[in-house]
Protein backbone atom coordinates (compact mmCIF):
# COMPACT_ATOMS: atom_id res chain seq x y z
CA UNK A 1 -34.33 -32.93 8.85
CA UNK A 2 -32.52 -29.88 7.71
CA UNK A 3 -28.67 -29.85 7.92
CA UNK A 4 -27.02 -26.65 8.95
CA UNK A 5 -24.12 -25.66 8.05
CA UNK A 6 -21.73 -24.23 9.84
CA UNK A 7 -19.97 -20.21 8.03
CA UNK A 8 -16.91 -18.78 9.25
CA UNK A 9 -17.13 -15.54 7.80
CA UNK A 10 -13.56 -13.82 7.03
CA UNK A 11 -13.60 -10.04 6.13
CA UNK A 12 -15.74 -7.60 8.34
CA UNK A 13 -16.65 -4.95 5.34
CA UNK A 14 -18.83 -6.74 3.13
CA UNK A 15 -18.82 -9.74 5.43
CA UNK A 16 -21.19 -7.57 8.24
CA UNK A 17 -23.99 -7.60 5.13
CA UNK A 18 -23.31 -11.81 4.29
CA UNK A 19 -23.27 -12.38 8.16
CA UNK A 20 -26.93 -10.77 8.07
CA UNK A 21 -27.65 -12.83 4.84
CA UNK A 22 -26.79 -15.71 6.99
CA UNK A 23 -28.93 -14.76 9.36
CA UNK A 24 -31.92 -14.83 7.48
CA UNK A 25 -31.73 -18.53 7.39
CA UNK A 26 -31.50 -19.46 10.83
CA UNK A 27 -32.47 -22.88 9.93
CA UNK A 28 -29.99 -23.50 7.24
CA UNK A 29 -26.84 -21.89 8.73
CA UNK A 30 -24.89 -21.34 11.85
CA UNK A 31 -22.27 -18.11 11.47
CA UNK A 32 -20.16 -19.89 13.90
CA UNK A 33 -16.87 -17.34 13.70
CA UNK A 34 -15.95 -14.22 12.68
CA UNK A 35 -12.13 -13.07 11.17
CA UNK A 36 -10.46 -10.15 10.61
CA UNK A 37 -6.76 -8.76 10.42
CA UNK A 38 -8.09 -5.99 12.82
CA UNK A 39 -9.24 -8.19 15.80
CA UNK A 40 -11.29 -5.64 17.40
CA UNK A 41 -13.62 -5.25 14.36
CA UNK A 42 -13.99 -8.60 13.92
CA UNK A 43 -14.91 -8.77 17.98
CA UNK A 44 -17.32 -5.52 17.39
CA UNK A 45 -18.99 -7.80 14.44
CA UNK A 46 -19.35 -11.23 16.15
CA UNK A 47 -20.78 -9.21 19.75
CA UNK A 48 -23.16 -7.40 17.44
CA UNK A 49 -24.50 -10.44 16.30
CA UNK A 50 -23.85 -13.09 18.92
CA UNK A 51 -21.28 -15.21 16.95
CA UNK A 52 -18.68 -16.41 20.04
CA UNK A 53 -15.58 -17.20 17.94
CA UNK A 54 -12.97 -14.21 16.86
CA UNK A 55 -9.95 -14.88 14.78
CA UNK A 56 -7.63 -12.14 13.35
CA UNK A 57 -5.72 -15.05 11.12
CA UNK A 58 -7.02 -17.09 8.51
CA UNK A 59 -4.71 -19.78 9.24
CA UNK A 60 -6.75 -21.09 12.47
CA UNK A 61 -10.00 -21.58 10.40
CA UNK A 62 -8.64 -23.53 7.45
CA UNK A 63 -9.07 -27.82 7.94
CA UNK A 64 -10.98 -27.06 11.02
CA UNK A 65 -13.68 -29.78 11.17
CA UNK A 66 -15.78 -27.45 13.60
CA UNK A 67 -16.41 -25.47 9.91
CA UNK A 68 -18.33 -26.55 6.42
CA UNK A 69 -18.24 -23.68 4.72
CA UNK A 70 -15.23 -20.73 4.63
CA UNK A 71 -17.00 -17.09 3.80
CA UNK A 72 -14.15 -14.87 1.94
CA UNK A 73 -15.09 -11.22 2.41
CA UNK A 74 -11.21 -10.18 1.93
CA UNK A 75 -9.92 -8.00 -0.63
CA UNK A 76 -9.47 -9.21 -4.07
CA UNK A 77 -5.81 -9.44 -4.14
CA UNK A 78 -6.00 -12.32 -1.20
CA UNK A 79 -8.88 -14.66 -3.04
CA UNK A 80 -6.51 -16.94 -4.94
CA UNK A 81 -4.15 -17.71 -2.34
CA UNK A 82 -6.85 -18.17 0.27
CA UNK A 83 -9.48 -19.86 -2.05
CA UNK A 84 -6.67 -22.54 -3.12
CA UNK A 85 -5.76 -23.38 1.11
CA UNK A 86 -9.49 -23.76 1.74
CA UNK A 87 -9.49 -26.40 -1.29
CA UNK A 88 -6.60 -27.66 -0.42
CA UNK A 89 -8.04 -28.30 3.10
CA UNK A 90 -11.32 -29.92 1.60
CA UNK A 91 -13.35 -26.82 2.96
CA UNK A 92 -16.17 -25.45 1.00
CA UNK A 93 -15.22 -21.73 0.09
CA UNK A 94 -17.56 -18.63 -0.88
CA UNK A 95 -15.71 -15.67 -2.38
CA UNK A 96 -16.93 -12.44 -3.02
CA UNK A 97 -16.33 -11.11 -6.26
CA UNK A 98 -14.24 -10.28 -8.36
CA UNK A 99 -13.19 -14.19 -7.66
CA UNK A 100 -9.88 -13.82 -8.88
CA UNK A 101 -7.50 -11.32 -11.21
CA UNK A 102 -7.34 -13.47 -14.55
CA UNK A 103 -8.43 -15.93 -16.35
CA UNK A 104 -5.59 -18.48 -15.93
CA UNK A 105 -6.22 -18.08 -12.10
CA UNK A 106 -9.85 -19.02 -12.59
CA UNK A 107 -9.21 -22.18 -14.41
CA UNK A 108 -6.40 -22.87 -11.85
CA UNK A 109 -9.13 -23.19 -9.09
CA UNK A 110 -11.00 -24.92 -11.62
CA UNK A 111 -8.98 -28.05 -11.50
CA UNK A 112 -8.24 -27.80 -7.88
CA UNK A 113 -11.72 -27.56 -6.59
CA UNK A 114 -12.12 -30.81 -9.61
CA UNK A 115 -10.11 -32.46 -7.26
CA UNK A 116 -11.28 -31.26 -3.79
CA UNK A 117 -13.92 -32.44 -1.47
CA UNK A 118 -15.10 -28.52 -1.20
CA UNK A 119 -16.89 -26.79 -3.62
CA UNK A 120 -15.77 -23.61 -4.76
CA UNK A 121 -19.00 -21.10 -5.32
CA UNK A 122 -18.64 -17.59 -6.30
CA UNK A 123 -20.99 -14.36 -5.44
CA UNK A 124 -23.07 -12.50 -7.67
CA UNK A 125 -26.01 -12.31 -5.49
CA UNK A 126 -27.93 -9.90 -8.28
CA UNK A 127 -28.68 -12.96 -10.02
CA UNK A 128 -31.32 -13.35 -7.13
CA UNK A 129 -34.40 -10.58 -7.61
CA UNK A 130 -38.02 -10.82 -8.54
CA UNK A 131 -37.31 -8.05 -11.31
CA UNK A 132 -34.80 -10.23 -12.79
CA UNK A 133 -36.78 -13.09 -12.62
CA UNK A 134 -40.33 -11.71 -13.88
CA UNK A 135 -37.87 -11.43 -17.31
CA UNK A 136 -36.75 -14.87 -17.31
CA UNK A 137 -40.56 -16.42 -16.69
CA UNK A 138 -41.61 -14.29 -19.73
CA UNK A 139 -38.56 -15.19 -21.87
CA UNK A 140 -39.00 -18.98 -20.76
CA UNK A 141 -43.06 -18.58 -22.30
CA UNK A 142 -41.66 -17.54 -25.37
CA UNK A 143 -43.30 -13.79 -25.12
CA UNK A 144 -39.96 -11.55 -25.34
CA UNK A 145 -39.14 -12.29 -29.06
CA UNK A 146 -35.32 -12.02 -29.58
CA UNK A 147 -32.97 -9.22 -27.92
CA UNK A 148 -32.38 -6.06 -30.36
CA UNK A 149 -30.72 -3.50 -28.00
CA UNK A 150 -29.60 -3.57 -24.35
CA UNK A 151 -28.15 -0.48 -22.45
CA UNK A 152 -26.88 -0.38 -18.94
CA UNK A 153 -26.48 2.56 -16.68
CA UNK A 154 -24.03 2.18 -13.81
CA UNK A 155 -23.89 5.95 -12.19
CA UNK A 156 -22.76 5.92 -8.94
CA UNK A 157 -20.70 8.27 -6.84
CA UNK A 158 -17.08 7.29 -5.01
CA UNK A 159 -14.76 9.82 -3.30
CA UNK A 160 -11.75 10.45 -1.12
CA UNK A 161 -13.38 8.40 1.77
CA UNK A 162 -14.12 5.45 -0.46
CA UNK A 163 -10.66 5.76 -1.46
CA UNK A 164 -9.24 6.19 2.54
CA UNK A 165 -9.18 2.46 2.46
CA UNK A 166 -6.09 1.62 1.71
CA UNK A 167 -6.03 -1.42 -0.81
CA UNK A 168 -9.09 0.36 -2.63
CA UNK A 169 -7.88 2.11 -6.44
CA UNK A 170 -4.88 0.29 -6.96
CA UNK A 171 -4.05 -2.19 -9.28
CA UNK A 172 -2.28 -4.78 -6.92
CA UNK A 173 -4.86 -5.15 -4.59
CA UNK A 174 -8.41 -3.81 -5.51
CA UNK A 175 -7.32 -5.59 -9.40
CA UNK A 176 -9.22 -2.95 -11.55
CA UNK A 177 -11.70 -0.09 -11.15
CA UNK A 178 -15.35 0.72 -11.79
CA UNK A 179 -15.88 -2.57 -14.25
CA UNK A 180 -14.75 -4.74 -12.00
CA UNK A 181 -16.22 -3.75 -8.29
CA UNK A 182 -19.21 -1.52 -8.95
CA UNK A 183 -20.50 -2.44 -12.70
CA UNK A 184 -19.24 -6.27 -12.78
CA UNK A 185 -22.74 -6.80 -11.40
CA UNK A 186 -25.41 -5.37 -13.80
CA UNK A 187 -22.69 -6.54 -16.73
CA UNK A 188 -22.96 -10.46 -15.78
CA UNK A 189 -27.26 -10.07 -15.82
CA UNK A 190 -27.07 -9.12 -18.98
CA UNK A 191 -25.28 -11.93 -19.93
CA UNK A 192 -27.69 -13.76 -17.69
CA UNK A 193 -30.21 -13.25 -19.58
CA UNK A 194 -28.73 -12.71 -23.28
CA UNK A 195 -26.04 -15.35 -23.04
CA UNK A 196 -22.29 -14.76 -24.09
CA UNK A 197 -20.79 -11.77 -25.19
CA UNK A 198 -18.91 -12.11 -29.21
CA UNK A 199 -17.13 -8.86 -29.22
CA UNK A 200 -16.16 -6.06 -27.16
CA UNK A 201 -14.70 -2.06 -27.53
CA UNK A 202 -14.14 -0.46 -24.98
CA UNK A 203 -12.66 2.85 -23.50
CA UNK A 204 -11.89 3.60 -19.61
CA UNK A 205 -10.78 7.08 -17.80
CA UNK A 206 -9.30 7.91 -14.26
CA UNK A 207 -11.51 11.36 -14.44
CA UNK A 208 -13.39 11.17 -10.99
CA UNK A 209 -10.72 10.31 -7.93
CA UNK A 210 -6.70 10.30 -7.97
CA UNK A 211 -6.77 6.85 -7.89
CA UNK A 212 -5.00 4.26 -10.24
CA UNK A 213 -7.79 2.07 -11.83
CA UNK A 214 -10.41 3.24 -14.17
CA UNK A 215 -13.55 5.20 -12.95
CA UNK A 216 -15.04 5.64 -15.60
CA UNK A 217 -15.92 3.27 -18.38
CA UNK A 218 -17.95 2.95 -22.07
CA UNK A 219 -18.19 -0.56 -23.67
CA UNK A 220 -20.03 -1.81 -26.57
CA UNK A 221 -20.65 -4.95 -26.97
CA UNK A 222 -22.09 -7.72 -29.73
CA UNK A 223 -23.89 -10.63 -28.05
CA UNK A 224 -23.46 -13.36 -29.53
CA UNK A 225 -27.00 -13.98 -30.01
CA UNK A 226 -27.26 -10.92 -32.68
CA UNK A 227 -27.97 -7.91 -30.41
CA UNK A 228 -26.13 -4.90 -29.28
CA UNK A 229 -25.28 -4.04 -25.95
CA UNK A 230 -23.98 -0.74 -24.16
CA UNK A 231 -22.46 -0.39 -20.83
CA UNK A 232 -21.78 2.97 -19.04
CA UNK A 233 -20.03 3.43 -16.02
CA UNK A 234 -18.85 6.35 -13.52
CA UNK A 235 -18.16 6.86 -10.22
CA UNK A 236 -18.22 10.88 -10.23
CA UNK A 237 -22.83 10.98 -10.57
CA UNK A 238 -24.72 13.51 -8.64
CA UNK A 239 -27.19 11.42 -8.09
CA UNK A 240 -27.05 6.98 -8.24
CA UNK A 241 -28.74 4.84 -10.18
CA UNK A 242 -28.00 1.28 -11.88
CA UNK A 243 -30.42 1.04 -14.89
CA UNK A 244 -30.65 -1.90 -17.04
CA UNK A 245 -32.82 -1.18 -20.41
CA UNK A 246 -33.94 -4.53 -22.72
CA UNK A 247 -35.40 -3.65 -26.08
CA UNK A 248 -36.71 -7.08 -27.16
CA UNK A 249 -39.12 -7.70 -29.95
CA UNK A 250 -42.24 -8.01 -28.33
CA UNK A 251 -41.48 -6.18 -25.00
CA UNK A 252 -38.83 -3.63 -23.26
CA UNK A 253 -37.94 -4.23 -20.41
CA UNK A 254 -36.68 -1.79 -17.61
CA UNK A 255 -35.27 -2.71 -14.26
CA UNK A 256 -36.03 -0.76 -11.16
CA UNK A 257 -33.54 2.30 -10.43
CA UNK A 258 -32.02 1.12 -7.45
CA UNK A 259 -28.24 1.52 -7.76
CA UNK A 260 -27.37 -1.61 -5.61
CA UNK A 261 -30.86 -3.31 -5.35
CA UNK A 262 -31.43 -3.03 -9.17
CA UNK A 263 -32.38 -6.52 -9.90
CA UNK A 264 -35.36 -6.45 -7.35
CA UNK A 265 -39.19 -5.86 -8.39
CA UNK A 266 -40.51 -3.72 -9.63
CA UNK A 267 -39.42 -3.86 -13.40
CA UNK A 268 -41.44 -2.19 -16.00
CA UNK A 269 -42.82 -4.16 -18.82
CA UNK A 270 -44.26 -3.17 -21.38
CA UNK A 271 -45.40 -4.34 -24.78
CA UNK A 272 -46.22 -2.63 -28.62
CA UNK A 273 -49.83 -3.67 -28.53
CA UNK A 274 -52.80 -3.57 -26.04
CA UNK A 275 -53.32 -7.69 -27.16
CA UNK A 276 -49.60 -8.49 -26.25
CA UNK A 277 -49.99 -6.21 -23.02
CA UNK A 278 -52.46 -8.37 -21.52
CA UNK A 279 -50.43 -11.56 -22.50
CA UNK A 280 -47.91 -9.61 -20.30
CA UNK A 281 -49.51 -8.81 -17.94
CA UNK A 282 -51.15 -12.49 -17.45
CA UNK A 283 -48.30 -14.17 -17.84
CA UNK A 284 -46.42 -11.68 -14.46
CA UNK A 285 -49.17 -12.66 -12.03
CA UNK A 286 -47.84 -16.34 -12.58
CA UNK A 287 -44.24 -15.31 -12.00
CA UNK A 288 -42.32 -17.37 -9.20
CA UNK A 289 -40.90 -15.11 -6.41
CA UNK A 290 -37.57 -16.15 -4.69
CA UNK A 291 -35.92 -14.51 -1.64
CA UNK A 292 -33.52 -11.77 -2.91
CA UNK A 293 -29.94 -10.80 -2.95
CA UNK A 294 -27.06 -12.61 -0.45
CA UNK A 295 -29.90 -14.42 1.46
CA UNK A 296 -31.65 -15.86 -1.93
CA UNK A 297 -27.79 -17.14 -3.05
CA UNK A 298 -27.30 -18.72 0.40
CA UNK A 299 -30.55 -20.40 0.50
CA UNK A 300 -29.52 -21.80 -2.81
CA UNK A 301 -25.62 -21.98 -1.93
CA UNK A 302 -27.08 -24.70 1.26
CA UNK A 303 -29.36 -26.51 -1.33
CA UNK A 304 -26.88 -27.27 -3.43
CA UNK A 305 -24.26 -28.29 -0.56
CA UNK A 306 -26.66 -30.63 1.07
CA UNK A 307 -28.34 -32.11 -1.70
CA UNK A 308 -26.03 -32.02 -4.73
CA UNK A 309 -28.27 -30.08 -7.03
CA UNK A 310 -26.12 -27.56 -9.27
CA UNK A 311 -26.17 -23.96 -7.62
CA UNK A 312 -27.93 -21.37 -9.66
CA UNK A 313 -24.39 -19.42 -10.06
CA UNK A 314 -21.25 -21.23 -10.93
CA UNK A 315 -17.57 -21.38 -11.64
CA UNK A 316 -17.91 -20.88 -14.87
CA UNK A 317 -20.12 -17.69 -14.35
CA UNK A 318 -18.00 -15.98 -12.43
CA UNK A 319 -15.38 -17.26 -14.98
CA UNK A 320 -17.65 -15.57 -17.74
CA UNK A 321 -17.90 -12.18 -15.79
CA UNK A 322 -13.90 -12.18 -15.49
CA UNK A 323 -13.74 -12.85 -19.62
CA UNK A 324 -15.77 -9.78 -20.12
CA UNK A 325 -14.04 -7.61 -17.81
CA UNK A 326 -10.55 -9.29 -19.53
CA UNK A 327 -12.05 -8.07 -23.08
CA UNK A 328 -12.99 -4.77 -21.90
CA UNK A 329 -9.60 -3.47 -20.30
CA UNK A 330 -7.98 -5.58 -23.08
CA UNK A 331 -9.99 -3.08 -25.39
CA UNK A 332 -9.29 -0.18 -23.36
CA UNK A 333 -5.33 -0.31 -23.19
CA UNK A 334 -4.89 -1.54 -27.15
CA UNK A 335 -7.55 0.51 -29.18
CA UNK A 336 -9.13 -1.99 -30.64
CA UNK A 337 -11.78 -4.66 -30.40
CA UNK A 338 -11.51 -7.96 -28.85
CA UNK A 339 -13.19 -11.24 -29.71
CA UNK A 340 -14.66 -13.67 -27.24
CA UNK A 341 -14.11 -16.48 -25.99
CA UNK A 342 -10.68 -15.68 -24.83
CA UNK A 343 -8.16 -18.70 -25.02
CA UNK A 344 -5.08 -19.57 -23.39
CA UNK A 345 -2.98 -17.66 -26.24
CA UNK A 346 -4.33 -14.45 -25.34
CA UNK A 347 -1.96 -11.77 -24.09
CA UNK A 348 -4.73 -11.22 -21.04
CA UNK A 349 -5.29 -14.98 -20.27
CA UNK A 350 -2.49 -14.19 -17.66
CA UNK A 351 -3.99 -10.94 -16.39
CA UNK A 352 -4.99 -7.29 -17.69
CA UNK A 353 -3.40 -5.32 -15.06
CA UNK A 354 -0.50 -3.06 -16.28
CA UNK A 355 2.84 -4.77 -16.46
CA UNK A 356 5.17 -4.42 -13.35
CA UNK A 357 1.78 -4.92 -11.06
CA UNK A 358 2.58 -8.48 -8.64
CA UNK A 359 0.13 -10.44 -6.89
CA UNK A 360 1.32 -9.59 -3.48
CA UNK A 361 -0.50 -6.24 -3.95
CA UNK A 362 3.00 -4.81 -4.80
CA UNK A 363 4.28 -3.19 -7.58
């Protein structure tokens, strides 16, 4: 029989969307309390969707037994402090991304979730779309050849109200800008699918909003499998769209145009030859299909909580997606490239905000 576990979900922006991911999966999970600084949203949240528990303080949730799993749907600033108490209390812990603010942080919760009965399992729910995946089935048959070029397109549109919230475009609390909240998605498929990245240079603006992080962003990068990669980013486009362009050898590859939804179906694919077409073609129709986004990563977060299998995304994912986004404001603030992997000696191991920025979201 089916375990389900019980989610406290804590955070009621992005939180309302995992609460509904939750929901999906009646038989899998239990959303058994909802917490927010600001009770009344929280209470508006958990009414809406018939949880019974409200909490406006953390505190109350952590080492409760009545909970498996802590949801953290809190502002970036908060994740290290509260990911390390829900370890610390043996709780499992998801965290929305970005997980952490540097590198040494990550492999700080590294070695105390190595030591904790709770797992520690970060989000990048894009990893979960039938787009996505119709390119890994055809790269697993052998019928994408290698990677030449890869260019991404994040072009979406923030303003003033985006901005009214209050931790949002500042270095202490949101962490960074455009690469690391809107574009830290599209960048970690690509390394989904072409592996690590060798070299980065990069160049970021604060063009769009008055804001202190970056919202606007060019990178190039080397893969380390031979191929070049570009990333674009902006947050001042008429019009959205998150585009993700893979020139391989024997096929290119375009995702759908969706700015949020990008790695769902339908991708294009399409080959140099009518012969190599039909192989395509052929070899789509056999394609697996998974359930998408923040339901798809919870279905696999409970399979790997209840029966020890690996989960599709891990630590050292969201550890990779951090690295990159390291390299690139690295880049940014020195002029010149920056070489990856990214050790211990490196001036941003400790963090890339500007110096003078704290933790406590102060600076």
């Amino acid at each position: 029989m089916t375990r389900r576990l019980r989610v406290a979900i804590v955070g009621t922006g992005i939180g309302g969307t995992h609460l509904a991911g939750f929901r999906a999966l009646p038989d899998l999970w239990e959303v058994v309390a909802v917490c927010d600084v600001d009770w009344e949203r929280a209470a508006a949240l958990a009414a809406a969707h018939g949880v019974r528990r409200v909490e406006s303080d953390l505190a109350r949730l952590v080492g409760d037994p009545a909970i498996d799993v802590v949801d953290l749907c809190t502002p970036p600033y908060q994740h290290f402090a509260q990911i390390s108490a829900v370890l610390e209390a043996g709780q499992h812990v998801i965290c929305e991304k970005p997980l952490v603010g540097s590198l040494a942080e990550v492999d700080a919760l590294a070695a105390l979730a190595a030591g904790s009965e709770g797992a520690l399992l970060p989000i990048l729910q894009k990893r979960f779309g039938n787009g996505l995946m119709q390119l890994r089935h055809l790269m697993a048959l052998g019928l994408t050849g290698r990677a030449y070029v890869t260019t991404v397109e994040n072009h979406w549109r923030r303003g003033a109200d985006y901005y009214a919230v209050p931790w949002r475009g500042r270095w202490a609390t949101e962490l960074g800008g455009v690469n690391l909240t809107q574009a830290i998605h599209a960048q970690d498929i690509v390394m989904a699918v072409l592996g690590p990245v060798a070299r980065v240079f990069a160049a970021t603006r604060t063009a769009v909003n008055p804001i202190e992080v970056e919202d606007c962003s060019a990178t190039l990068a080397e893969m380390a499998d031979g191929s070049l990669a570009t990333f674009s980013a902006t947050l001042g486009a008429a019009t959205e769209i998150t585009r993700l362009r893979f020139v391989f050898e024997q096929v290119t590859v375009e995702s759908c145009h969706k700015a949020r939804d990008f790695t769902d179906a339908p991708w294009s694919f399409r080959a140099p030859d009518a012969a190599r077409q039909r192989a395509i073609d052929a070899a789509l129709a056999d394609a697996p299909r998974i359930r998408e986004s923040f339901a798809g990563q919870f279905e696999d977060f409970h399979r790997s909580l209840t029966e020890g299998t690996p989960p599709a995304v891990t630590l050292d994912d969201s550890r990779r997606s951090l690295e990159l986004a390291t390299a690139i404001y690295h880049s940014a603030g020195t002029g010149a490239p920056v070489a990856l992997p990214i050790g211990r000696d490196h001036p941003a191991y400790h963090g890339w905000r500007p110096p003078g920025v704290d933790r406590a979201g102060g600076s």
